[in-house]
Protein backbone atom coordinates (compact mmCIF):
# COMPACT_ATOMS: atom_id res chain seq x y z
CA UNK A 1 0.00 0.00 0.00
CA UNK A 2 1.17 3.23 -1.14
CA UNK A 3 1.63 5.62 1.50
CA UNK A 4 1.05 9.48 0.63
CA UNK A 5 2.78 11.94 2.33
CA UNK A 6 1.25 15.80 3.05
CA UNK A 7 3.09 18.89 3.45
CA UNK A 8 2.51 21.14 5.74
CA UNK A 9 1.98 24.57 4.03
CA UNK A 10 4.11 27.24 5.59
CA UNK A 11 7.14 24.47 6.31
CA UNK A 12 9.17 25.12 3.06
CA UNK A 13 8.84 28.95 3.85
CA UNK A 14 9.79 28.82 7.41
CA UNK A 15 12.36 27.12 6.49
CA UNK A 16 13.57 28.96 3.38
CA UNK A 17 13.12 32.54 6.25
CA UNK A 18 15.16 30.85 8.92
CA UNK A 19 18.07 29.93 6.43
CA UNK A 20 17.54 33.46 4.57
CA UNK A 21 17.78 35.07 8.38
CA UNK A 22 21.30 32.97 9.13
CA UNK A 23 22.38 34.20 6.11
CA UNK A 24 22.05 38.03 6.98
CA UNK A 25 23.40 37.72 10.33
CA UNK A 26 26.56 35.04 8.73
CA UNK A 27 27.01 38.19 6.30
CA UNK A 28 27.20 41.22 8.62
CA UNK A 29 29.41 39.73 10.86
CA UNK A 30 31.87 39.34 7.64
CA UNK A 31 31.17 42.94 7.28
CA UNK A 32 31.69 43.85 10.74
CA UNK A 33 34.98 41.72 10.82
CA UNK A 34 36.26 43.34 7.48
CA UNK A 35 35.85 46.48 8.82
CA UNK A 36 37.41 46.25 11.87
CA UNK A 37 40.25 44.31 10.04
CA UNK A 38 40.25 47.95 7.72
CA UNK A 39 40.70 50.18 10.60
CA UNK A 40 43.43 47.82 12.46
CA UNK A 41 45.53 47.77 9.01
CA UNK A 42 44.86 51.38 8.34
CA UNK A 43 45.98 52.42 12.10
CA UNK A 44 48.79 49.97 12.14
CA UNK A 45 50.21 51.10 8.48
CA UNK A 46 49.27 54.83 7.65
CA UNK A 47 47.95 56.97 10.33
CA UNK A 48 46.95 56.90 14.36
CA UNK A 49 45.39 59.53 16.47
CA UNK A 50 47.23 60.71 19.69
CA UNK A 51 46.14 63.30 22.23
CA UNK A 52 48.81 66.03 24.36
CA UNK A 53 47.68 65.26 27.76
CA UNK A 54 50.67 67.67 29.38
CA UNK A 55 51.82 70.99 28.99
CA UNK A 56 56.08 69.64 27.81
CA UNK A 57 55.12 70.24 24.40
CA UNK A 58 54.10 74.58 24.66
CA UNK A 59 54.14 76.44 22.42
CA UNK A 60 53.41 73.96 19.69
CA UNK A 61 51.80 71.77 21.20
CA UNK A 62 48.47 72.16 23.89
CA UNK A 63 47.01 70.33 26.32
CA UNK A 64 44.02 69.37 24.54
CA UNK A 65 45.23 68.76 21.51
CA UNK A 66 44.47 65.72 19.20
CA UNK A 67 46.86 65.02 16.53
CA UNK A 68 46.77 62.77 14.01
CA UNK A 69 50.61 60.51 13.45
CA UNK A 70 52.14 59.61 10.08
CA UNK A 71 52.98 55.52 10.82
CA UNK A 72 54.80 54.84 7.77
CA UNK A 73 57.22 57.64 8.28
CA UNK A 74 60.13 55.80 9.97
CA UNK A 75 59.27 52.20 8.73
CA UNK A 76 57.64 49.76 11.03
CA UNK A 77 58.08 47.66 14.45
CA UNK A 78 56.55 45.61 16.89
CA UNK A 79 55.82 49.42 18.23
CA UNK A 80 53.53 50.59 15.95
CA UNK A 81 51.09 47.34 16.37
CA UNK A 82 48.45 46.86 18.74
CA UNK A 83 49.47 46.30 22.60
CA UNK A 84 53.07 46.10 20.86
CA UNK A 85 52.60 42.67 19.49
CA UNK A 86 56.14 41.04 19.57
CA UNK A 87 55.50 39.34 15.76
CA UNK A 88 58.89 41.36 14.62
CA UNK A 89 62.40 42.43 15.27
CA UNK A 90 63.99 45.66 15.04
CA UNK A 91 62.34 47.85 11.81
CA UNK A 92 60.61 46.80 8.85
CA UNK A 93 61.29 49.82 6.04
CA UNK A 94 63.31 51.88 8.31
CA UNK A 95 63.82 55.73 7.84
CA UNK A 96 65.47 57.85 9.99
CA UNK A 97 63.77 61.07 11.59
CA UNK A 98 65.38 64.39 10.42
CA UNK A 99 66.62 66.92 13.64
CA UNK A 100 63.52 68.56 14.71
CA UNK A 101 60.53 66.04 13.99
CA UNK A 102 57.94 65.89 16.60
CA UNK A 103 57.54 62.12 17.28
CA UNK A 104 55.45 59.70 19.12
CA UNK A 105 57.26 56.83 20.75
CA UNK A 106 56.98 54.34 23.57
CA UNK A 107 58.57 54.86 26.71
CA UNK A 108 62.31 52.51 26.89
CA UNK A 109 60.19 51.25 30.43
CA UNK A 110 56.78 51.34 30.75
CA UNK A 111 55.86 51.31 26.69
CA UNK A 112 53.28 54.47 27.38
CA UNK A 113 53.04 56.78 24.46
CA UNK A 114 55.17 60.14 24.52
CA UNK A 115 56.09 62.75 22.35
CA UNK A 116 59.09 65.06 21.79
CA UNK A 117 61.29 66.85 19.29
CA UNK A 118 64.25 65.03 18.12
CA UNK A 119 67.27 66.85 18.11
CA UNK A 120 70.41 64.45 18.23
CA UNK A 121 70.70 61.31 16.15
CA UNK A 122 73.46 58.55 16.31
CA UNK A 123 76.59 59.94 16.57
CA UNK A 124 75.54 63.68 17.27
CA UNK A 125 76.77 64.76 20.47
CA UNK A 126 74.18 66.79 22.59
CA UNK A 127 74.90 69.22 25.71
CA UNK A 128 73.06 71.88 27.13
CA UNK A 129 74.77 75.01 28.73
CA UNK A 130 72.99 77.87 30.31
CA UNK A 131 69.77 76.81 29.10
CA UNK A 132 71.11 76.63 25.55
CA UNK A 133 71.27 73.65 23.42
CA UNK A 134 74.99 72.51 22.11
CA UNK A 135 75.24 70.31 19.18
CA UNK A 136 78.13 68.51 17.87
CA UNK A 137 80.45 71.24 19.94
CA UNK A 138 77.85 74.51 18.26
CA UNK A 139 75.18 76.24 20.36
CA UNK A 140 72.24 76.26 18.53
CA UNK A 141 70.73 79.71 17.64
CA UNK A 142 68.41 81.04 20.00
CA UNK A 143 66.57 84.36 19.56
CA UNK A 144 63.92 85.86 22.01
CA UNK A 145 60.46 86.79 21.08
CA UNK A 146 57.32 88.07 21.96
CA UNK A 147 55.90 86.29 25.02
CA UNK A 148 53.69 83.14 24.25
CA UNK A 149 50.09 83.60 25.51
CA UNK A 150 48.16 80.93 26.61
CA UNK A 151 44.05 81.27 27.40
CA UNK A 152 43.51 79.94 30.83
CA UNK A 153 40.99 77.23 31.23
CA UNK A 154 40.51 73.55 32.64
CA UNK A 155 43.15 72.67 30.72
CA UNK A 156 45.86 75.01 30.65
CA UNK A 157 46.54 76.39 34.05
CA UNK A 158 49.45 78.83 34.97
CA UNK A 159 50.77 77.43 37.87
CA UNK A 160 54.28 77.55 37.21
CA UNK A 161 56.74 79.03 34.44
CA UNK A 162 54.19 81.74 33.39
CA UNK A 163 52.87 84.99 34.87
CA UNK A 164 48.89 84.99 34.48
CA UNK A 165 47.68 88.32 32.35
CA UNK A 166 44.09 89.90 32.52
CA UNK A 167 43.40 91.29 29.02
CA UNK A 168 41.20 94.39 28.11
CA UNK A 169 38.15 92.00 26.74
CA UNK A 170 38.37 90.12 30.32
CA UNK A 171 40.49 87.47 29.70
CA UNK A 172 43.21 85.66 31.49
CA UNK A 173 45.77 84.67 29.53
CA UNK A 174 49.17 82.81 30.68
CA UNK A 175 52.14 84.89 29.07
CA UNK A 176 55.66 82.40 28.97
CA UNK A 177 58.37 84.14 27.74
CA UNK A 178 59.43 82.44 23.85
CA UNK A 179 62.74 81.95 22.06
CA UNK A 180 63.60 80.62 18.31
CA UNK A 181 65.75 78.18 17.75
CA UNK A 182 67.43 77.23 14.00
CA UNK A 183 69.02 74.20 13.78
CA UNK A 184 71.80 73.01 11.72
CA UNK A 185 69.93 73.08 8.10
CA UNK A 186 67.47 75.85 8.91
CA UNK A 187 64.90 73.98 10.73
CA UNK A 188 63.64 76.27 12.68
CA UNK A 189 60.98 76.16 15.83
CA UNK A 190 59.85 78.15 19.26
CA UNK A 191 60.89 77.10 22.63
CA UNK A 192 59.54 78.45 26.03
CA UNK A 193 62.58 78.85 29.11
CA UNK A 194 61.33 79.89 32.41
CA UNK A 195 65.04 80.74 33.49
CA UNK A 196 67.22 78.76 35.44
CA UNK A 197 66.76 75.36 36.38
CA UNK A 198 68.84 72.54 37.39
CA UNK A 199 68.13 71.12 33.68
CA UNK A 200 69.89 74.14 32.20
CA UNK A 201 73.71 72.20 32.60
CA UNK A 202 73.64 68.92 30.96
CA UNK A 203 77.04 67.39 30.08
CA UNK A 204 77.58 66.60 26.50
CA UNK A 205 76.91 62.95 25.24
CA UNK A 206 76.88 60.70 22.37
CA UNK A 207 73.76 59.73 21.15
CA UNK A 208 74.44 55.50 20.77
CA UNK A 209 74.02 54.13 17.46
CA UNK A 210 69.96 53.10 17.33
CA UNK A 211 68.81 56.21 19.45
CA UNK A 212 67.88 59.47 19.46
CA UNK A 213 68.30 62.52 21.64
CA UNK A 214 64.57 64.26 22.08
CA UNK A 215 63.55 67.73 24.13
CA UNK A 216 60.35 68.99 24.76
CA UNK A 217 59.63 72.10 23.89
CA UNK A 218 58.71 73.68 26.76
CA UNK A 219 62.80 73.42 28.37
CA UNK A 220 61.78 73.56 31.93
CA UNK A 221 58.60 71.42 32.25
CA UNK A 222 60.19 68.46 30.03
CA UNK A 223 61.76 64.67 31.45
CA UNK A 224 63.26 64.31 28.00
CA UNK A 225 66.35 62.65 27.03
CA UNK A 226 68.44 65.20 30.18
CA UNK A 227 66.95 62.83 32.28
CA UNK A 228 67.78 58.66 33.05
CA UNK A 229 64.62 56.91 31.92
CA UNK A 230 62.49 56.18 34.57
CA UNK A 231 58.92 54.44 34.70
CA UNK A 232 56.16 57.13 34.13
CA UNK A 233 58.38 59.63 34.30
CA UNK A 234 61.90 60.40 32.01
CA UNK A 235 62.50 58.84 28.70
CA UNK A 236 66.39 58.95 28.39
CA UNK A 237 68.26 58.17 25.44
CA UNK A 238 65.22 56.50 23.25
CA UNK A 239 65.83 53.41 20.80
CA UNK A 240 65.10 54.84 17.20
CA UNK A 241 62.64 50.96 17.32
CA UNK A 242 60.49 52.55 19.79
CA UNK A 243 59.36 54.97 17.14
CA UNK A 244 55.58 55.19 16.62
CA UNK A 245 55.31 57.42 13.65
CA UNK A 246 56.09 61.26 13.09
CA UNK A 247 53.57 63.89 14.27
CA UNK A 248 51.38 65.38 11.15
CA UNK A 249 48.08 67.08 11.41
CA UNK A 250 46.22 68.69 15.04
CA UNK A 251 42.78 67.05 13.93
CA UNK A 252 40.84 68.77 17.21
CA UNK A 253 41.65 71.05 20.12
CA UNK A 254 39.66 71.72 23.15
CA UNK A 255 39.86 73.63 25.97
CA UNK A 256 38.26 71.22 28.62
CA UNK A 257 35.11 73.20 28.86
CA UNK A 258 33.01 70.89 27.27
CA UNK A 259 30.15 69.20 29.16
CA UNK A 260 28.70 65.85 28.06
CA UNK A 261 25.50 66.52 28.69
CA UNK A 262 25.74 70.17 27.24
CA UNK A 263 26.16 69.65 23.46
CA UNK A 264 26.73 73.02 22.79
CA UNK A 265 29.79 72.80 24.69
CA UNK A 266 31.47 70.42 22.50
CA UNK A 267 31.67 73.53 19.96
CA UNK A 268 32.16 76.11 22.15
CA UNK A 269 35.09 74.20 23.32
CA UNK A 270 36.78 73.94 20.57
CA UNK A 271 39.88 75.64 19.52
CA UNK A 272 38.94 76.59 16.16
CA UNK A 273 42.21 78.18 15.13
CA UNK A 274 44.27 74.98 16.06
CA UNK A 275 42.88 72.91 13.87
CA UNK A 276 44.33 71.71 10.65
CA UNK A 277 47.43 72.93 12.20
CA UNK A 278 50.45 71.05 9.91
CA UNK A 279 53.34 70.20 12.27
């Protein structure tokens, strides 16, 4: 006896939906893992934002300040990955920075992101008398100029270094007094020096082959390369494989006004003539 078998109606569709619906969701996560597999390779290979979350940097740099880095610059290392993934050895296309790039770099210690102005590479020797940087046996140019000014708010305080200005319109400002310096080849940038420190008299050195000799900008309120490396604190003498990539573009500057739950802020807050800024 033949036995007949009924379909259900509906079954073939359910079925058919249920398959369709795996489908979708098997397909956006490919999207969503492409994606984020984009932005890794794009942050790991060409560019990678940073923020300025200290005052070392002044006058070019501003607490507040995001910047965007140039990764390809000086080639590639285990550095400019992820959580410093240890998948390579020294530099992969290297290129040496020129005297007075502003680079990002890991700390020699603690591997936390910094940024300063190189200004000896191997072989240069690098002193500092009076306040006044000595390369290769030459002071470097300096030349005063008008004071640096500096609008006070939750991010840029004047609690040392400066003098704190009222303005006519109302404003504070923090005035620092501002120098030029030119180094060997023209490259030329500003400098702030509060006067005499204990950091004024450093003792010339080598720089070691592999490293480079960095400063911050602002000479008194930097733990640069004057200082032994220390966790959280000085960088020394930094390994040229601890480069990150070579400070480019400020993408966004705020003040530290802004209020999450004040939209307007976000705009208000913003330092409008900052950004774009090439370094």
């Amino acid at each position: 006896m033949d036995v007949k078998t009924q379909s259900v109606p509906g079954d073939t569709a359910s079925v058919g939906e249920s398959r369709g619906r795996d489908e979708s969701w098997l397909g956006f996560a490919r999207f969503l893992l492409l994606v984020l597999l984009a932005v890794l390779a794009f942050r790991t290979l060409v560019v990678s934002p940073f923020s300025i979350p200290s005052e070392s940097m002044l006058p070019r740099l501003v607490n507040g300040d995001y910047l965007l880095a140039t990764k390809w610059s000086y080639g590639y290392s285990r550095h400019s990955l992820p959580f410093d993934a240890p998948v390579m050895q020294g530099r992969l296309l290297a290129r040496m920075p020129e005297r007075g790039d502003i680079v990002i770099f890991k700390h020699p210690l603690d591997r936390s992101d910094y940024v300063k102005r190189v200004i000896g590479l191997p072989g240069d020797s690098v002193g500092v008398v009076g306040g006044q940087v000595v390369l290769n046996g030459a002071f470097v140019p300096r030349e005063p100029l008008a004071d640096f000014e500096l609008a006070v708010s939750p991010n840029t305080t004047c609690a040392w270094g400066g003098e704190r200005v009222r303005r006519g319109d109302g404003r504070d400002v923090c005035a620092y007094s501002r120098f030029r310096e030119t180094l060997p080849g023209g490259r030329r940038y500003e400098v702030l020096d509060f006067g005499p420190t204990s950091a004024d008299s450093f003792a010339p050195v080598t720089v070691p082959e592999g490293h480079m000799f960095v400063l911050g900008d602002n000479r008194d309120n930097s733990r640069d390369s004057r200082f032994p490396a220390v966790v959280g604190d000085a960088v020394g003498i930094v390994p040229l494989e601890n480069l990150v990539g070579r400070a480019s573009v400020i993408m966004w500057s705020t003040d530290g006004s802004a209020e999450w739950l004040k939209p307007w802020t976000w705009l208000t807050a913003a330092r409008g003539e900052r950004i774009g800024q090439v370094l």
